[in-house]
PDB file of N, CA and C in Angstrom:
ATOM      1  N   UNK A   1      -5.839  16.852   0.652  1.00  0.00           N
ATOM      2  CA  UNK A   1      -5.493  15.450   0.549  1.00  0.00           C
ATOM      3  C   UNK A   1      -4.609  15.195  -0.664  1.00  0.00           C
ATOM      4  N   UNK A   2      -4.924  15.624  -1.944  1.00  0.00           N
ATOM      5  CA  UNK A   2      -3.926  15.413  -3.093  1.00  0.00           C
ATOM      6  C   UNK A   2      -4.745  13.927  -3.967  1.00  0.00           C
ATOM      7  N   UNK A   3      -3.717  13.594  -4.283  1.00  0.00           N
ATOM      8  CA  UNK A   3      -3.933  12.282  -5.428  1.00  0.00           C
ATOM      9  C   UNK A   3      -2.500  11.247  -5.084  1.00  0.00           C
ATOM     10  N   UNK A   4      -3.035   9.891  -5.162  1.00  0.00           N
ATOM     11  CA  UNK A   4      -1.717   9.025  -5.091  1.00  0.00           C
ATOM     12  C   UNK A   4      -0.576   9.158  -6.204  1.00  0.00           C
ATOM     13  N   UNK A   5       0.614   9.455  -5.988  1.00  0.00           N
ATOM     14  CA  UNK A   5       1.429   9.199  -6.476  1.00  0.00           C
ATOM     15  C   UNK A   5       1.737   7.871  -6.955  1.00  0.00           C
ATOM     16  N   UNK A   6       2.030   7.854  -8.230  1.00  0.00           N
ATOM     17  CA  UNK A   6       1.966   6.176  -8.740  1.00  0.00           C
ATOM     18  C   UNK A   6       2.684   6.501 -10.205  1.00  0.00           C
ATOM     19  N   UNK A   7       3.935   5.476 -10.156  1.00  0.00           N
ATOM     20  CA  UNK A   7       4.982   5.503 -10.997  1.00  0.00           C
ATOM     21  C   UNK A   7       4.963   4.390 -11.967  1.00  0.00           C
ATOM     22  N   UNK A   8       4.566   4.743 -12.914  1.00  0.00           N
ATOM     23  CA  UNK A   8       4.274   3.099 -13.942  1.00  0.00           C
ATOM     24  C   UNK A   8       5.244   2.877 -14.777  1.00  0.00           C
ATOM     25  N   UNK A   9       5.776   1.382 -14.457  1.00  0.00           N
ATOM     26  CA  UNK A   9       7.045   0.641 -14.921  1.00  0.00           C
ATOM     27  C   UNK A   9       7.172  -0.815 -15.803  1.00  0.00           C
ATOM     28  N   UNK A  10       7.803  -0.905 -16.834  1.00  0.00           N
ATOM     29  CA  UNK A  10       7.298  -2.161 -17.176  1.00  0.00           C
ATOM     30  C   UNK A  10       7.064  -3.395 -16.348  1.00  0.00           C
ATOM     31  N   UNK A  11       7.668  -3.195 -15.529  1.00  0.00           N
ATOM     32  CA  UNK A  11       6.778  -4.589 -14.461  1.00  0.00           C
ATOM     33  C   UNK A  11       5.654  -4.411 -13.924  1.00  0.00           C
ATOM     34  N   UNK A  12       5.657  -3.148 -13.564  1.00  0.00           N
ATOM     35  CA  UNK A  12       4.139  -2.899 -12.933  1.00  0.00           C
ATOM     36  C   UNK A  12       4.358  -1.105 -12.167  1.00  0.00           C
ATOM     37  N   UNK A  13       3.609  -0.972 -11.128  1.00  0.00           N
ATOM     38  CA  UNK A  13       3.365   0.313 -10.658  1.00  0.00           C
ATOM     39  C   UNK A  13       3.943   0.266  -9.504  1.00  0.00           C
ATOM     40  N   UNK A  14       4.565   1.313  -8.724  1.00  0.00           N
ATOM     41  CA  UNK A  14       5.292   1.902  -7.571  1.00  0.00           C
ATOM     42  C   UNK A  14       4.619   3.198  -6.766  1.00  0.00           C
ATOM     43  N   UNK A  15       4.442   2.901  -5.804  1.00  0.00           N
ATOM     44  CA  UNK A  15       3.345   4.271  -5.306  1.00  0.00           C
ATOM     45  C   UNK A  15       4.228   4.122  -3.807  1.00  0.00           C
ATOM     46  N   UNK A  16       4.347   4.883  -2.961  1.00  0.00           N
ATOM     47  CA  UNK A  16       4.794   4.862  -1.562  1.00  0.00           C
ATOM     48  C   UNK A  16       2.859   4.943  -0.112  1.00  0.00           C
ATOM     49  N   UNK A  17       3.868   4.001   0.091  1.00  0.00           N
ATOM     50  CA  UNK A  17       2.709   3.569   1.846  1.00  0.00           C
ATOM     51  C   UNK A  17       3.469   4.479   3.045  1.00  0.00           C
ATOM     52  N   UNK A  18       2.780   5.131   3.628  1.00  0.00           N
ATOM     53  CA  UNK A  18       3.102   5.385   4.876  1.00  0.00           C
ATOM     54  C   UNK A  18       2.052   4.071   5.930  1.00  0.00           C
ATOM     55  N   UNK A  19       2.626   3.312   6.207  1.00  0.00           N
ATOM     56  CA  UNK A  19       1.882   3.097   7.815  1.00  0.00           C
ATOM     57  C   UNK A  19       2.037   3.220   8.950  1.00  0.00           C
ATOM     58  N   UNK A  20       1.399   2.887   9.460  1.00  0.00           N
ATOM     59  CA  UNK A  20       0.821   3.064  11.304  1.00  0.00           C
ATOM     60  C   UNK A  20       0.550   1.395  11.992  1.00  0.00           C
ATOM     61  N   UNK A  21       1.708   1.305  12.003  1.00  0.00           N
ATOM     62  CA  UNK A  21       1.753  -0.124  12.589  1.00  0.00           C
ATOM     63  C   UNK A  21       1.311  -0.399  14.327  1.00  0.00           C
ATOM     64  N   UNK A  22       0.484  -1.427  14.016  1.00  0.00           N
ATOM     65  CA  UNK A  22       0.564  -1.540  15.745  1.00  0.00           C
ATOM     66  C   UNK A  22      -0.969  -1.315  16.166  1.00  0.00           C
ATOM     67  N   UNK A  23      -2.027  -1.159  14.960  1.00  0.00           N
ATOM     68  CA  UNK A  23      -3.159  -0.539  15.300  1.00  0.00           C
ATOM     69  C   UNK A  23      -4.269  -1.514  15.797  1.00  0.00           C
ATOM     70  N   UNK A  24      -4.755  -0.901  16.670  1.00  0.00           N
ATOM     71  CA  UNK A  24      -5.879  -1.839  17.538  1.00  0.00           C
ATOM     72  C   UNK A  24      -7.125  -2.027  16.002  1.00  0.00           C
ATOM     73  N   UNK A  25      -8.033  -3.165  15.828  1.00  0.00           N
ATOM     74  CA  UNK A  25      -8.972  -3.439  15.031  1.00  0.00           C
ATOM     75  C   UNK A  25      -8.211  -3.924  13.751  1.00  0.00           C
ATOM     76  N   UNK A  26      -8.872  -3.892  12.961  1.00  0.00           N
ATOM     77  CA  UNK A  26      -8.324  -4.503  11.127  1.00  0.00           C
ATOM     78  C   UNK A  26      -7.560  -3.253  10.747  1.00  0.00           C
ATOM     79  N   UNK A  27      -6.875  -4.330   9.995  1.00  0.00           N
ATOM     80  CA  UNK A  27      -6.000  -3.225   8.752  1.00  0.00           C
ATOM     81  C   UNK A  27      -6.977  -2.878   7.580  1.00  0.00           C
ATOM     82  N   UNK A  28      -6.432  -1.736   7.492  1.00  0.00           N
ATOM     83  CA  UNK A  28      -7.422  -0.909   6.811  1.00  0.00           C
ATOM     84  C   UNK A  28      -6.478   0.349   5.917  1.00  0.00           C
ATOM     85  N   UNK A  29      -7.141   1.178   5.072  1.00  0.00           N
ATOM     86  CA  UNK A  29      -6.703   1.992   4.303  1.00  0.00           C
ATOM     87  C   UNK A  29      -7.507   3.666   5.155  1.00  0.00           C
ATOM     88  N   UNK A  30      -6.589   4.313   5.522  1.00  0.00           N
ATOM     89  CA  UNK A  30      -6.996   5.784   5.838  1.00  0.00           C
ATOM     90  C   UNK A  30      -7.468   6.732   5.064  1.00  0.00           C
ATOM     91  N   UNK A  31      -6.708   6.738   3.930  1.00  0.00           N
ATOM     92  CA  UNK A  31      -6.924   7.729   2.969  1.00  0.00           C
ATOM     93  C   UNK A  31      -5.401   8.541   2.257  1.00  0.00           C
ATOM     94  N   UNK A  32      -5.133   9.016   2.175  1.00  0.00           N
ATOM     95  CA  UNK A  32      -3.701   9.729   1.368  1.00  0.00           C
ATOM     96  C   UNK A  32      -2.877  10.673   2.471  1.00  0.00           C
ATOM     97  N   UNK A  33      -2.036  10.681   2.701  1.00  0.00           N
ATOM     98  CA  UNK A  33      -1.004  11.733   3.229  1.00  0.00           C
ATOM     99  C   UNK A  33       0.060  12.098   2.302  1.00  0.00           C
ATOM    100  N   UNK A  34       0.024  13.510   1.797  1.00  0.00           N
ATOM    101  CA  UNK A  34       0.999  14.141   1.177  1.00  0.00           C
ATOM    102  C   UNK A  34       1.866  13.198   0.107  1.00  0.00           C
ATOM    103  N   UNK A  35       0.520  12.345  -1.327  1.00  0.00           N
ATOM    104  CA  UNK A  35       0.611  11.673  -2.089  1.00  0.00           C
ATOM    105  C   UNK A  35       1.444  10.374  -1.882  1.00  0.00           C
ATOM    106  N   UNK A  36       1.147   9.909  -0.204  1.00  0.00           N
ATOM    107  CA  UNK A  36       1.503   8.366   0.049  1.00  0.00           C
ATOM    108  C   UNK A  36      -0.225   7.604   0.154  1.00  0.00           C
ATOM    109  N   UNK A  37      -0.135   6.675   0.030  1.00  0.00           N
ATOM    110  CA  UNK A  37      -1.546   5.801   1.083  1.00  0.00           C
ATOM    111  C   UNK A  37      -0.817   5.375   2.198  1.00  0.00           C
ATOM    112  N   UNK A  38      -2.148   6.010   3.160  1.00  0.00           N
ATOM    113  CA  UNK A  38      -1.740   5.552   4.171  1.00  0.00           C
ATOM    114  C   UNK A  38      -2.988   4.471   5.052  1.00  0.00           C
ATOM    115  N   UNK A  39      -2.057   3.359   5.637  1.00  0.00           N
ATOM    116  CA  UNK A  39      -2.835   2.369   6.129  1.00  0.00           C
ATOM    117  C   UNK A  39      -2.410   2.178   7.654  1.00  0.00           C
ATOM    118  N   UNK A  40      -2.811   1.419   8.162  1.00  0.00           N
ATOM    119  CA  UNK A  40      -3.496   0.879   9.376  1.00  0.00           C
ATOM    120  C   UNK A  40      -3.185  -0.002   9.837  1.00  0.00           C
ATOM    121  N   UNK A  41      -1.761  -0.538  10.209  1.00  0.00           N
ATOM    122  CA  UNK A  41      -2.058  -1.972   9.957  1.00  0.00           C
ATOM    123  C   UNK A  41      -2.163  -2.833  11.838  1.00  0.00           C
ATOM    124  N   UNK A  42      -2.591  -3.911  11.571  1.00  0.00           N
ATOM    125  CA  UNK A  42      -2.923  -4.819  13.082  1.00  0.00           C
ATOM    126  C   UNK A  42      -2.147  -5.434  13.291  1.00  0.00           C
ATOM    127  N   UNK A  43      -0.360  -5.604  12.183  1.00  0.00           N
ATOM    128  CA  UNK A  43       0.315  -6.245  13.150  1.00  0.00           C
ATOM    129  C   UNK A  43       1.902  -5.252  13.989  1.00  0.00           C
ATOM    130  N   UNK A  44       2.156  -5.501  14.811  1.00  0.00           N
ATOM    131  CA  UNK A  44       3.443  -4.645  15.599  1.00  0.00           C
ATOM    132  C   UNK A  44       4.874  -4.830  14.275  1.00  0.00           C
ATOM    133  N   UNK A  45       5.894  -3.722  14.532  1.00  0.00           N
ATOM    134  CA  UNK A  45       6.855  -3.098  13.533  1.00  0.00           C
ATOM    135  C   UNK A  45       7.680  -4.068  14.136  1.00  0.00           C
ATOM    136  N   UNK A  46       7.716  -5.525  14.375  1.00  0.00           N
ATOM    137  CA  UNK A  46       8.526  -6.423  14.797  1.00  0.00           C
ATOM    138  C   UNK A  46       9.211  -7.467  13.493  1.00  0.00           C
ATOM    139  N   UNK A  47      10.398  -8.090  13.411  1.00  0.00           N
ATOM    140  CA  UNK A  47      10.764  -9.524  12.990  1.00  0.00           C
ATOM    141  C   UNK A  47       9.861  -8.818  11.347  1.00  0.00           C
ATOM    142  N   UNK A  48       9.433  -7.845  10.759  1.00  0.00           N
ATOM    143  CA  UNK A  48       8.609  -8.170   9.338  1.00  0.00           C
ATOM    144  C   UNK A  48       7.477  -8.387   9.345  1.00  0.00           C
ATOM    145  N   UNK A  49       7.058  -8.337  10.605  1.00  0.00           N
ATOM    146  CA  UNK A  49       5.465  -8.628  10.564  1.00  0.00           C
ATOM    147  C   UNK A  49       4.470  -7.528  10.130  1.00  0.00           C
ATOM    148  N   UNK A  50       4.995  -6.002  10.731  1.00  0.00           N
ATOM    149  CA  UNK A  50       3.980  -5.274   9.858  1.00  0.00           C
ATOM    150  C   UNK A  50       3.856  -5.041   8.136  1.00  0.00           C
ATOM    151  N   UNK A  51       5.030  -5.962   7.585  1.00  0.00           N
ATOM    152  CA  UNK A  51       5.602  -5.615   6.185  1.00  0.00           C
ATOM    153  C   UNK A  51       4.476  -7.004   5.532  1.00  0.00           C
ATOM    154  N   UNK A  52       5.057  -7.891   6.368  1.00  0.00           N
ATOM    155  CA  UNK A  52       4.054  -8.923   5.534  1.00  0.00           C
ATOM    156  C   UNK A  52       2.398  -8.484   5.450  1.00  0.00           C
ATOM    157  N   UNK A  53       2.209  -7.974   6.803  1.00  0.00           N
ATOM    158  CA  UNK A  53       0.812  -7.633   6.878  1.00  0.00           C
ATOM    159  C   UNK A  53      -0.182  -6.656   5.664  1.00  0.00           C
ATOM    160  N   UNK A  54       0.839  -5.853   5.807  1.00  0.00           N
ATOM    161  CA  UNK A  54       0.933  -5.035   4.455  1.00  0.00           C
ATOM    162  C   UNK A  54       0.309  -5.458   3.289  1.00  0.00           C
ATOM    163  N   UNK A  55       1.397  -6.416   2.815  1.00  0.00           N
ATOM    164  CA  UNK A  55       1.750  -7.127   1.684  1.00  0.00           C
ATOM    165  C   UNK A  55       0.104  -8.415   1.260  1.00  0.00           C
ATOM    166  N   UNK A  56      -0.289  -8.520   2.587  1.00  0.00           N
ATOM    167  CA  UNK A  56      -1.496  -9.547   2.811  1.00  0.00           C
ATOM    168  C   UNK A  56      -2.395  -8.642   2.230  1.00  0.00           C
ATOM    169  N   UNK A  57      -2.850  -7.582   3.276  1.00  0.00           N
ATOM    170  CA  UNK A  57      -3.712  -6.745   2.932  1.00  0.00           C
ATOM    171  C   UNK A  57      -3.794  -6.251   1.566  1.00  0.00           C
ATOM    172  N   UNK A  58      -2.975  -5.504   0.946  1.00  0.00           N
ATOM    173  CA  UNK A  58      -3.180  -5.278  -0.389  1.00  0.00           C
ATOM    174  C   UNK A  58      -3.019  -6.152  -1.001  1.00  0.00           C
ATOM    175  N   UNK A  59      -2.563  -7.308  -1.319  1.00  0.00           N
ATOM    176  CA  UNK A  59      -2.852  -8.177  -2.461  1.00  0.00           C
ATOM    177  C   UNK A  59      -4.181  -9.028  -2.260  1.00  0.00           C
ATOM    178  N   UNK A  60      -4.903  -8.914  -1.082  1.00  0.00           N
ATOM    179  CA  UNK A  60      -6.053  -9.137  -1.088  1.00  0.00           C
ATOM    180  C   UNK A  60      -7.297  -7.875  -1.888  1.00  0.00           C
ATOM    181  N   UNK A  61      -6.417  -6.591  -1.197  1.00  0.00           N
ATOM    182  CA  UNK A  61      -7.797  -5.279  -1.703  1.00  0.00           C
ATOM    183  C   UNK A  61      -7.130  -5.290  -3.217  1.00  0.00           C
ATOM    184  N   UNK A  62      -5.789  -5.425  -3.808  1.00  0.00           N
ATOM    185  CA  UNK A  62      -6.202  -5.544  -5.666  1.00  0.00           C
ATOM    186  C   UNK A  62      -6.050  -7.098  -6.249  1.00  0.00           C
ATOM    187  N   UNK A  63      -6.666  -8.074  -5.765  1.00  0.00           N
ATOM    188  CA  UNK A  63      -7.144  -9.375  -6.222  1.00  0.00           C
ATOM    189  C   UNK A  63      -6.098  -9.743  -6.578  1.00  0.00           C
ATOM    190  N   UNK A  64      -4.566  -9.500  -6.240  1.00  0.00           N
ATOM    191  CA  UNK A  64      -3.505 -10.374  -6.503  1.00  0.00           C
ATOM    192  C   UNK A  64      -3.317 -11.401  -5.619  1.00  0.00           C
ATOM    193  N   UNK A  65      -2.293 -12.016  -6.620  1.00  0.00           N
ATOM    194  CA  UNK A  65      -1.113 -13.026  -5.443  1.00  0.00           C
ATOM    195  C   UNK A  65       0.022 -12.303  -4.775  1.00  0.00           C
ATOM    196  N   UNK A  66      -0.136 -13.022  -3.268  1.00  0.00           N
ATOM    197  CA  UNK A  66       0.876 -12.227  -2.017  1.00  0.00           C
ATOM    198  C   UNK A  66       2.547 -11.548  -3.076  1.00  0.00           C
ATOM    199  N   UNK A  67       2.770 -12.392  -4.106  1.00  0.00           N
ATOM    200  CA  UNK A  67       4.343 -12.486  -4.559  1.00  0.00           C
ATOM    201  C   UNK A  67       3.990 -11.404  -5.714  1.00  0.00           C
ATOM    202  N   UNK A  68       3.014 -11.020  -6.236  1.00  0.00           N
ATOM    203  CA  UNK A  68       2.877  -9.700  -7.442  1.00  0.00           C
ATOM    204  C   UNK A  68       3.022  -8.276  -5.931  1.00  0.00           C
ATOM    205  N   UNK A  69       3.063  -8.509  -5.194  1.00  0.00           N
ATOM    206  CA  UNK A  69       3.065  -7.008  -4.108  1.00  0.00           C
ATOM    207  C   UNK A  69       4.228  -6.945  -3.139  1.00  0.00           C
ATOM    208  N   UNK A  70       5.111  -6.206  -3.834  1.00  0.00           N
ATOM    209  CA  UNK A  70       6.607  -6.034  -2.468  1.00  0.00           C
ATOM    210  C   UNK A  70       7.267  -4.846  -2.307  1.00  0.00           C
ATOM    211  N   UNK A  71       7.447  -4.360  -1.192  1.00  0.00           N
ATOM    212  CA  UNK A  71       8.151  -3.328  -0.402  1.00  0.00           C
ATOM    213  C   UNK A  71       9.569  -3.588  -1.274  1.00  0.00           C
ATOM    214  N   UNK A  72       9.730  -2.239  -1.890  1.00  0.00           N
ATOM    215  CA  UNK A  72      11.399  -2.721  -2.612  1.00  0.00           C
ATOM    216  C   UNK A  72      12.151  -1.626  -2.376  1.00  0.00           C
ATOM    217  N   UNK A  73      11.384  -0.538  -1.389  1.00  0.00           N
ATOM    218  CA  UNK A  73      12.522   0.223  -0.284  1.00  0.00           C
ATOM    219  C   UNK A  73      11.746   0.517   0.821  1.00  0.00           C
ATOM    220  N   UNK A  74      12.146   0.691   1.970  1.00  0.00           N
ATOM    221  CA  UNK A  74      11.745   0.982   3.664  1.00  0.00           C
ATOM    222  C   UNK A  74      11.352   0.273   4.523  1.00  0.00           C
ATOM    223  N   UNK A  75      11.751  -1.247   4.183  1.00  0.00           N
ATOM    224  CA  UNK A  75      11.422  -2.105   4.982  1.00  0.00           C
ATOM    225  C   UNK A  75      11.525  -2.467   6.162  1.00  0.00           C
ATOM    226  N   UNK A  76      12.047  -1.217   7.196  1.00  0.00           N
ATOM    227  CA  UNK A  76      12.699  -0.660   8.589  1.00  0.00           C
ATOM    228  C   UNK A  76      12.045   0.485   8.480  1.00  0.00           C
ATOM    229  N   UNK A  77      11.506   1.550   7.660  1.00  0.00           N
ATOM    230  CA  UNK A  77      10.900   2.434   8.428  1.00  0.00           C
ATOM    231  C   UNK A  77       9.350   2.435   7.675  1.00  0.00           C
ATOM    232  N   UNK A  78       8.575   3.096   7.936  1.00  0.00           N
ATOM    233  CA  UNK A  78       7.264   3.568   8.492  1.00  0.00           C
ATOM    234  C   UNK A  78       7.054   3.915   6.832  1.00  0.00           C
ATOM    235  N   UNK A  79       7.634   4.495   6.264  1.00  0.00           N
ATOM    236  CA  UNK A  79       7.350   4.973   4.831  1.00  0.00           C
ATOM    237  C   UNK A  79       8.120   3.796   3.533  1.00  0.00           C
ATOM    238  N   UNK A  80       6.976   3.187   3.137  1.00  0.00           N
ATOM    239  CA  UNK A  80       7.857   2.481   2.013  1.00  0.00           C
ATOM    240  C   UNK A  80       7.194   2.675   0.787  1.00  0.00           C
ATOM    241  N   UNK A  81       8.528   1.930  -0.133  1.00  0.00           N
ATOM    242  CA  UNK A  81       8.004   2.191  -1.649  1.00  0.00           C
ATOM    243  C   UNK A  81       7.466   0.504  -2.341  1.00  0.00           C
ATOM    244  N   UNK A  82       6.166   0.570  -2.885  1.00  0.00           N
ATOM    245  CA  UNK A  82       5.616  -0.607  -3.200  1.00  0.00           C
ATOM    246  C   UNK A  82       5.483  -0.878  -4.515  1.00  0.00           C
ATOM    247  N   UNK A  83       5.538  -1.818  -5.002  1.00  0.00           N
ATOM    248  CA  UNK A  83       5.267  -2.240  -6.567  1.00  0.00           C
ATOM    249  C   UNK A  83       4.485  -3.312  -6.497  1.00  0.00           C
ATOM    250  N   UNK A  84       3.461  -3.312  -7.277  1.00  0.00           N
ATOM    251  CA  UNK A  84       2.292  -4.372  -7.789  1.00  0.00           C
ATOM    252  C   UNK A  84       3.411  -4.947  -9.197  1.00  0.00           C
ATOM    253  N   UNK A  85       3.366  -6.275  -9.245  1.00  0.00           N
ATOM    254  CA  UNK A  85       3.878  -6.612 -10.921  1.00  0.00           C
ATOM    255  C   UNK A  85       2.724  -6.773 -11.608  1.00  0.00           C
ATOM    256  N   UNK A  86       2.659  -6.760 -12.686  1.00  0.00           N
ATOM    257  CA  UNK A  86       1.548  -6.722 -13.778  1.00  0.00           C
ATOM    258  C   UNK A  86       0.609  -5.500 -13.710  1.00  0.00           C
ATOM    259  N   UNK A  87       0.458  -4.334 -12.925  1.00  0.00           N
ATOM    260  CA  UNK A  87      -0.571  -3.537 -13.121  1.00  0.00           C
ATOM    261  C   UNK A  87      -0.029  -2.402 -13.307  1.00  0.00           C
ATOM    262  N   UNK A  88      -1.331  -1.861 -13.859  1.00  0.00           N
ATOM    263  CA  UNK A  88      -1.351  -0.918 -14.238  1.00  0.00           C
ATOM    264  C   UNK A  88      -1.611   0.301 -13.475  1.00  0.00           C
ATOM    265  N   UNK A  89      -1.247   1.679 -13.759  1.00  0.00           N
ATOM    266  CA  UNK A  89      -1.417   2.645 -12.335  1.00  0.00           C
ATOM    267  C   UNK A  89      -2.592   2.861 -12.874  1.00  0.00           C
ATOM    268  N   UNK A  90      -3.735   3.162 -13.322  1.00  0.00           N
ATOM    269  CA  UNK A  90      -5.112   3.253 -13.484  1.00  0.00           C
ATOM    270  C   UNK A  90      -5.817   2.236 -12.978  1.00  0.00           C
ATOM    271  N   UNK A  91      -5.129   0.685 -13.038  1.00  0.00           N
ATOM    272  CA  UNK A  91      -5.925  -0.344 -12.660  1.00  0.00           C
ATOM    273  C   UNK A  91      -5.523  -0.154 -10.742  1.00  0.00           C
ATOM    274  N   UNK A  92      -4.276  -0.414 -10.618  1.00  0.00           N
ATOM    275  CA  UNK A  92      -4.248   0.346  -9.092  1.00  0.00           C
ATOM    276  C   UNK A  92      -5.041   1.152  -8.702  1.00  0.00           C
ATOM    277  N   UNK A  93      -5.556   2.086  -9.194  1.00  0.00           N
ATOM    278  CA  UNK A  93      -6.439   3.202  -8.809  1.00  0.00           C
ATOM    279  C   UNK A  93      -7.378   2.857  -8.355  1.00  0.00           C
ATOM    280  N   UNK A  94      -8.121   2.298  -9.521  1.00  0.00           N
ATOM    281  CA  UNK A  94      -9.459   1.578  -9.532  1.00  0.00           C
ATOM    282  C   UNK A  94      -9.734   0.714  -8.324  1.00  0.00           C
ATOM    283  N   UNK A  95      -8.545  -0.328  -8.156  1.00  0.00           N
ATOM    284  CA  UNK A  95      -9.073  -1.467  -7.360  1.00  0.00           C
ATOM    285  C   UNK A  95      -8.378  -1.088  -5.936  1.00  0.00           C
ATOM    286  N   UNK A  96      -8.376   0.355  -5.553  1.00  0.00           N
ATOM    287  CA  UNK A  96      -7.604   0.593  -4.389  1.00  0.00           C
ATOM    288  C   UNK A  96      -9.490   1.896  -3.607  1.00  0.00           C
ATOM    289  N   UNK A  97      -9.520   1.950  -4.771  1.00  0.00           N
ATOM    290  CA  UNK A  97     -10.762   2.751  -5.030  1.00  0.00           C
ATOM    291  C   UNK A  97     -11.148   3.778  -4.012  1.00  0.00           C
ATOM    292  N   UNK A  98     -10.229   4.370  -3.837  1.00  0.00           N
ATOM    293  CA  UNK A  98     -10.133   5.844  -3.590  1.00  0.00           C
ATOM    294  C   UNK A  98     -10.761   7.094  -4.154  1.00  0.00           C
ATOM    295  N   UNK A  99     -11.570   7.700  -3.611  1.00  0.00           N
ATOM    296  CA  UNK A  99     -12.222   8.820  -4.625  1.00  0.00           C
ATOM    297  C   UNK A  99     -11.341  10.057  -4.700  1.00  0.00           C
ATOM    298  N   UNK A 100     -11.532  11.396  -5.458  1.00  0.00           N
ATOM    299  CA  UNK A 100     -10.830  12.574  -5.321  1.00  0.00           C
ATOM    300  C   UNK A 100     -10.085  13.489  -3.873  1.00  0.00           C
ATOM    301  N   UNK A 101     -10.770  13.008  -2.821  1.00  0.00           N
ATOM    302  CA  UNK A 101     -10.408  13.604  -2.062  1.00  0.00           C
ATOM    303  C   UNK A 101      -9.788  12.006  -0.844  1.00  0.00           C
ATOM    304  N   UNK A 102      -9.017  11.066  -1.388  1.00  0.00           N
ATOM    305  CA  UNK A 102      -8.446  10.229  -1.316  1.00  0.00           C
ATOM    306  C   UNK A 102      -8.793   9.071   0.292  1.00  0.00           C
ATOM    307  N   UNK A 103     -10.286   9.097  -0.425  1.00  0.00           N
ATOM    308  CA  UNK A 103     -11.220   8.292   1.037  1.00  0.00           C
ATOM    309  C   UNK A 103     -11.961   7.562   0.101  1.00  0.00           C
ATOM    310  N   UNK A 104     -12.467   6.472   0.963  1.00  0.00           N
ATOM    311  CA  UNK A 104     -12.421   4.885   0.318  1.00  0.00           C
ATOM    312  C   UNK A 104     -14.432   5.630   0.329  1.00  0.00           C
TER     313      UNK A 104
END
């Protein structure tokens, strides 16, 4: 499984998402693929909807606001790169809460 990759910047942290858009049940977090997180998400790769969904989901699982969490490359494909503003990559860690072998 590895460990998340997570790039800490004065605005905040950058880690890459792989998702799986389109998935029957809740969005959810899988666990790590080849130092991305990878998630789950419930809405279709249409119009931005699996991007916002995204964007919902995690700023709900690290107690932000929707506008501290944005896709700021791959917003057309399946693998993107994300930044939290204000955090920290330890505090990401924490509140993403992933153990060593990168399962919730």
């Amino acid at each position: 499984m590895g460990n998340l990759k997570i790039e800490e910047h004065n605005e905040g942290a950058v880690f890459i998402a792989k998702i799986v858009p389109g998935s029957s049940g809740q969005t959810r977090i899988c666990g790590l693929l080849d130092e991305m997180l990878k998630v789950k998400v419930s809405a279709a790769p249409e119009k931005g909807k699996a991007n916002q969904c995204l964007i919902k989901f995690l700023s709900k699982q690290l107690g932000v606001k929707k506008n501290a969490v944005s896709i700021i490359s791959g917003t057309t494909s399946p693998v993107k790169h994300v930044k939290v503003s204000g955090m920290t990559a330890d505090t990401l860690l924490k509140k993403l809460n992933l153990n060593e072998q990168g399962l919730r």
